[in-house]
PDB file of N, CA and C in Angstrom:
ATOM      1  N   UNK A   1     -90.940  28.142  40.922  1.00  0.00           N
ATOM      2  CA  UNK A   1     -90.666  27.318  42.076  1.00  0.00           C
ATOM      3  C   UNK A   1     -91.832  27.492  43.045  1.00  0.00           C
ATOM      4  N   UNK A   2     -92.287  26.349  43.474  1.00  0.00           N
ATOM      5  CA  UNK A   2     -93.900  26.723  44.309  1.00  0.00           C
ATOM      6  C   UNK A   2     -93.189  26.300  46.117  1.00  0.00           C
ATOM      7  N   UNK A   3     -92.459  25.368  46.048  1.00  0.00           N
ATOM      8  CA  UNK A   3     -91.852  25.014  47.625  1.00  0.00           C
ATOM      9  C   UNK A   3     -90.737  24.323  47.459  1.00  0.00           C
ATOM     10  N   UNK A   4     -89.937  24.554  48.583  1.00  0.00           N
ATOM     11  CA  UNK A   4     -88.475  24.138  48.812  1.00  0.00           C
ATOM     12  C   UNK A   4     -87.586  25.154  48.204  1.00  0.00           C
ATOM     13  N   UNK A   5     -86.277  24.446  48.554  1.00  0.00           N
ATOM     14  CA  UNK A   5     -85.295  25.410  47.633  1.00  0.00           C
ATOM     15  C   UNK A   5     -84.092  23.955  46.927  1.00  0.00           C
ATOM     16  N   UNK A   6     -84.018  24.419  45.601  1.00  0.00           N
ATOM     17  CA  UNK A   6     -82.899  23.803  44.893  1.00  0.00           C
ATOM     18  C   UNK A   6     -82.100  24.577  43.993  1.00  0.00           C
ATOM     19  N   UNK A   7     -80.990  23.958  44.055  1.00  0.00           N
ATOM     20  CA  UNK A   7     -80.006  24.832  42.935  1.00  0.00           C
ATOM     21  C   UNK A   7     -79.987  24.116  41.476  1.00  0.00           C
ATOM     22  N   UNK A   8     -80.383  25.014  40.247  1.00  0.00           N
ATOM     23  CA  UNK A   8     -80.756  24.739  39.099  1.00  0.00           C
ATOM     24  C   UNK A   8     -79.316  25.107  38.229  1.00  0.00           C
ATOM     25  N   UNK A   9     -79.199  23.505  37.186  1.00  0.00           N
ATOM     26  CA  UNK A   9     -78.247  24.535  36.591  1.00  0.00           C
ATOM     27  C   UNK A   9     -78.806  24.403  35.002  1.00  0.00           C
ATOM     28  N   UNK A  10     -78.070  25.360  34.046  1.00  0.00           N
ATOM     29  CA  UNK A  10     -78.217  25.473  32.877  1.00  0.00           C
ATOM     30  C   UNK A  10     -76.872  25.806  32.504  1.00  0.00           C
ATOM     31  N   UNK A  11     -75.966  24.718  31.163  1.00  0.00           N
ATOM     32  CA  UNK A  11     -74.621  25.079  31.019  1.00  0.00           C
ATOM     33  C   UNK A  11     -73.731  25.205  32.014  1.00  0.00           C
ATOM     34  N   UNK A  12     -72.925  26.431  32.018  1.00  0.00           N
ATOM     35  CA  UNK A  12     -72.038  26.481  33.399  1.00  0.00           C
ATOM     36  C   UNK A  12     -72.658  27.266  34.267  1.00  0.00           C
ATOM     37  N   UNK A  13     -74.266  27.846  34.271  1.00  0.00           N
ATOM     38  CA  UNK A  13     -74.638  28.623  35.423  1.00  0.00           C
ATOM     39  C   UNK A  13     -75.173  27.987  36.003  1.00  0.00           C
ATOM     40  N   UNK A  14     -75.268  28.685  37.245  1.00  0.00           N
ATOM     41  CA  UNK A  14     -76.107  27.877  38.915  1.00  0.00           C
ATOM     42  C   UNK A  14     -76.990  28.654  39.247  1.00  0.00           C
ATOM     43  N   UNK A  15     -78.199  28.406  39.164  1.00  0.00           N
ATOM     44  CA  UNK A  15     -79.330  29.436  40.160  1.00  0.00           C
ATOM     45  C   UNK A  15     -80.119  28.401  41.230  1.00  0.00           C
ATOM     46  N   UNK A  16     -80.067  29.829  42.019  1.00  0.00           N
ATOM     47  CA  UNK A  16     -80.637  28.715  43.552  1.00  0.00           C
ATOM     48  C   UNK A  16     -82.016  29.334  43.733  1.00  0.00           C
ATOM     49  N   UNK A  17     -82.903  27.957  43.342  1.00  0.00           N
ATOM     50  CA  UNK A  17     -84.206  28.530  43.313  1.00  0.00           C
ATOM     51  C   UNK A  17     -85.635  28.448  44.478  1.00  0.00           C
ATOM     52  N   UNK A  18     -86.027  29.268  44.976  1.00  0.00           N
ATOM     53  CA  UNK A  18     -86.758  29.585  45.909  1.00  0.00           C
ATOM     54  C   UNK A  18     -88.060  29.732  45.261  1.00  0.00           C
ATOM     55  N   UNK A  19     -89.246  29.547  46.445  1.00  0.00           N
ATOM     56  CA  UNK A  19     -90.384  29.886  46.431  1.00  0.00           C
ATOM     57  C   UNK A  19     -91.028  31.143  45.500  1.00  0.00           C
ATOM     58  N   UNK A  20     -91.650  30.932  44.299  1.00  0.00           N
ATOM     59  CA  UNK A  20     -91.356  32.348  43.659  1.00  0.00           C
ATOM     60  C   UNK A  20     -90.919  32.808  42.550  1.00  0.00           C
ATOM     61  N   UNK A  21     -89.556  32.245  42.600  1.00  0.00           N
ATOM     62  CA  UNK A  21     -88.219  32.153  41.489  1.00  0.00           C
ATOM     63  C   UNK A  21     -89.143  31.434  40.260  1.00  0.00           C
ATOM     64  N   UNK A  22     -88.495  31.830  38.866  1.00  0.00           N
ATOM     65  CA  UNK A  22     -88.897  31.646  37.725  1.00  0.00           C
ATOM     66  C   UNK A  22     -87.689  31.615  36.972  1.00  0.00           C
ATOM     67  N   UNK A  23     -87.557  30.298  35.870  1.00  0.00           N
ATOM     68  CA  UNK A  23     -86.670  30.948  34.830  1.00  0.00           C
ATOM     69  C   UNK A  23     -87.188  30.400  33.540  1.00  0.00           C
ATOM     70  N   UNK A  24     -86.473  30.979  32.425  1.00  0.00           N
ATOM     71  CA  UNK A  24     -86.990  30.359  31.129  1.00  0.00           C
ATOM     72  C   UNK A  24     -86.256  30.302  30.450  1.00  0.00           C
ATOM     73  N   UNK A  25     -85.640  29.445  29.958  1.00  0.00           N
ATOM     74  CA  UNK A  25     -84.347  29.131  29.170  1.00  0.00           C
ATOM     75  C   UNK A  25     -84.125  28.399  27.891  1.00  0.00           C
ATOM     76  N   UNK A  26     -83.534  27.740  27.076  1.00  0.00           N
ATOM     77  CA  UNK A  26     -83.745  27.104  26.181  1.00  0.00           C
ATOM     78  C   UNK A  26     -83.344  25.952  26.223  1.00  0.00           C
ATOM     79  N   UNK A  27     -84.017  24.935  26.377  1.00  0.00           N
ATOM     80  CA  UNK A  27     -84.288  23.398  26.907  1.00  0.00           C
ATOM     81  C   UNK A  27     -82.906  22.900  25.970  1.00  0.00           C
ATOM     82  N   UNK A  28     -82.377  22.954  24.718  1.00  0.00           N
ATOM     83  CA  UNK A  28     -81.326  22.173  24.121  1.00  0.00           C
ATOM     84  C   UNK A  28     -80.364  21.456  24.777  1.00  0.00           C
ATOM     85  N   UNK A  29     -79.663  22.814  25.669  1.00  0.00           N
ATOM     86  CA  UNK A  29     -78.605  22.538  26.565  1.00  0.00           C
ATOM     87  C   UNK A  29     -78.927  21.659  27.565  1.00  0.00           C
ATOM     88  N   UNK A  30     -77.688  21.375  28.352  1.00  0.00           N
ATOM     89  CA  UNK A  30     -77.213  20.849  29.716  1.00  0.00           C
ATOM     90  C   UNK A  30     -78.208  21.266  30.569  1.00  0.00           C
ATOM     91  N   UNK A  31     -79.727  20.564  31.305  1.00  0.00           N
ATOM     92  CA  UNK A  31     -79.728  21.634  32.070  1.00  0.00           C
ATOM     93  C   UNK A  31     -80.419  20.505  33.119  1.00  0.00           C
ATOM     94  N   UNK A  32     -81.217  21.516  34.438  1.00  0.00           N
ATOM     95  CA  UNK A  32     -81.586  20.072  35.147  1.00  0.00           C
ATOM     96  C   UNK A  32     -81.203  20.756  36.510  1.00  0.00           C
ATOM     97  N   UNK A  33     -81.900  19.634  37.903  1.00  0.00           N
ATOM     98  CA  UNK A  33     -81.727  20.400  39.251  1.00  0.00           C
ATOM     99  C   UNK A  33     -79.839  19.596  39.409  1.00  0.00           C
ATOM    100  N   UNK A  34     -79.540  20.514  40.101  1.00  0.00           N
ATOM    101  CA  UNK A  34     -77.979  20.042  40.689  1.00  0.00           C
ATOM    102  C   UNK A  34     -78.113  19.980  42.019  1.00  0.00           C
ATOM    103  N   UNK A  35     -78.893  20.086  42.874  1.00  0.00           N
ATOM    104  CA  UNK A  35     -78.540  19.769  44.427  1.00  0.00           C
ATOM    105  C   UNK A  35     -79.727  20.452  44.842  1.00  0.00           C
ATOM    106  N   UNK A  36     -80.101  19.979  45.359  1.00  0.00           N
ATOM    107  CA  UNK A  36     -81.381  19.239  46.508  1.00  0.00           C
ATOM    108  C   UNK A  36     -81.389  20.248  47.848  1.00  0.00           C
ATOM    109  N   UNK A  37     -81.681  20.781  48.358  1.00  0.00           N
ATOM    110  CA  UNK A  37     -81.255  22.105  49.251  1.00  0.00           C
ATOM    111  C   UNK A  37     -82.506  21.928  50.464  1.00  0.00           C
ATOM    112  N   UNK A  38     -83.416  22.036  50.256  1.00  0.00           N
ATOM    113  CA  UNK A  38     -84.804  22.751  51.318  1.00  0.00           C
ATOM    114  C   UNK A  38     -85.873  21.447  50.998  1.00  0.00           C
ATOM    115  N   UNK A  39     -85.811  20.478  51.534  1.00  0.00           N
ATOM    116  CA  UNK A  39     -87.112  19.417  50.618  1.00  0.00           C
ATOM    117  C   UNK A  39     -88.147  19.645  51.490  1.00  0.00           C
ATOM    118  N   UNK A  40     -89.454  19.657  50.931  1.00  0.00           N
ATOM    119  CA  UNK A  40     -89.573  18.752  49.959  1.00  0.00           C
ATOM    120  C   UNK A  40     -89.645  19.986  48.619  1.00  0.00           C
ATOM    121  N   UNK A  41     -89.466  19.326  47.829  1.00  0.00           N
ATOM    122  CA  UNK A  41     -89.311  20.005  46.432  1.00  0.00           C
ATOM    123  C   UNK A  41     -90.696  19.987  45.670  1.00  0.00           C
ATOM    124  N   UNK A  42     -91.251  21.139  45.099  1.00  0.00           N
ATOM    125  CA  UNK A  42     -92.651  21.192  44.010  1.00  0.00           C
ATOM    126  C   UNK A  42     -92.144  22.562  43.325  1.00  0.00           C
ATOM    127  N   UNK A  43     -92.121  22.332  41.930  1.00  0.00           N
ATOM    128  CA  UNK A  43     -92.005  23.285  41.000  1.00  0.00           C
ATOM    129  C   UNK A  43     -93.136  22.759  39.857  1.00  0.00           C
ATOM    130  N   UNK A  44     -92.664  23.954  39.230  1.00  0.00           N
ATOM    131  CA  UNK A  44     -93.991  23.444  38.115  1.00  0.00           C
ATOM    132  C   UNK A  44     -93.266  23.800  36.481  1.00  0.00           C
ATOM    133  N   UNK A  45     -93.166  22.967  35.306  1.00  0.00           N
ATOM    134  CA  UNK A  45     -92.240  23.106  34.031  1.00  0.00           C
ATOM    135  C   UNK A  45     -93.216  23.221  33.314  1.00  0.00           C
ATOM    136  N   UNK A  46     -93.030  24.056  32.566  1.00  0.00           N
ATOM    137  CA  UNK A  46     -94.209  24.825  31.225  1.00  0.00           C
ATOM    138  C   UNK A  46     -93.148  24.385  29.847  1.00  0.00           C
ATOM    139  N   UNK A  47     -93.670  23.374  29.186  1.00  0.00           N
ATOM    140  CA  UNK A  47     -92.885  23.394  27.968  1.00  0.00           C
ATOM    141  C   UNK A  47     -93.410  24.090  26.791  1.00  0.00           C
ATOM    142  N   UNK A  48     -93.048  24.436  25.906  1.00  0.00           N
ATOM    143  CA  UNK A  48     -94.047  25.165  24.364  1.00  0.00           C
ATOM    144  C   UNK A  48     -92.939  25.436  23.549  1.00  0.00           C
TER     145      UNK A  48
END
């Protein structure tokens, strides 16, 4: 997460992600921002 804050979900979890925050998960599932929190929003997605 490079600026803002949003809440991320994956499946049934919620992480609320800040300046900083990192996750790495496995793209198959449900996943995606759920709510919009601190805008403006810039993250950065590494696929491989």
């Amino acid at each position: 997460m490079l600026e803002g804050v949003m809440v991320y979900g994956h499946g049934g979890a919620r992480y609320t992600m800040r300046p900083g925050d990192a996750l790495q998960l496995d793209g198959e599932g449900d996943h995606g921002h759920r709510q919009l929190v601190e805008l403006p929003i810039r993250f950065l997605s590494v696929t491989a």
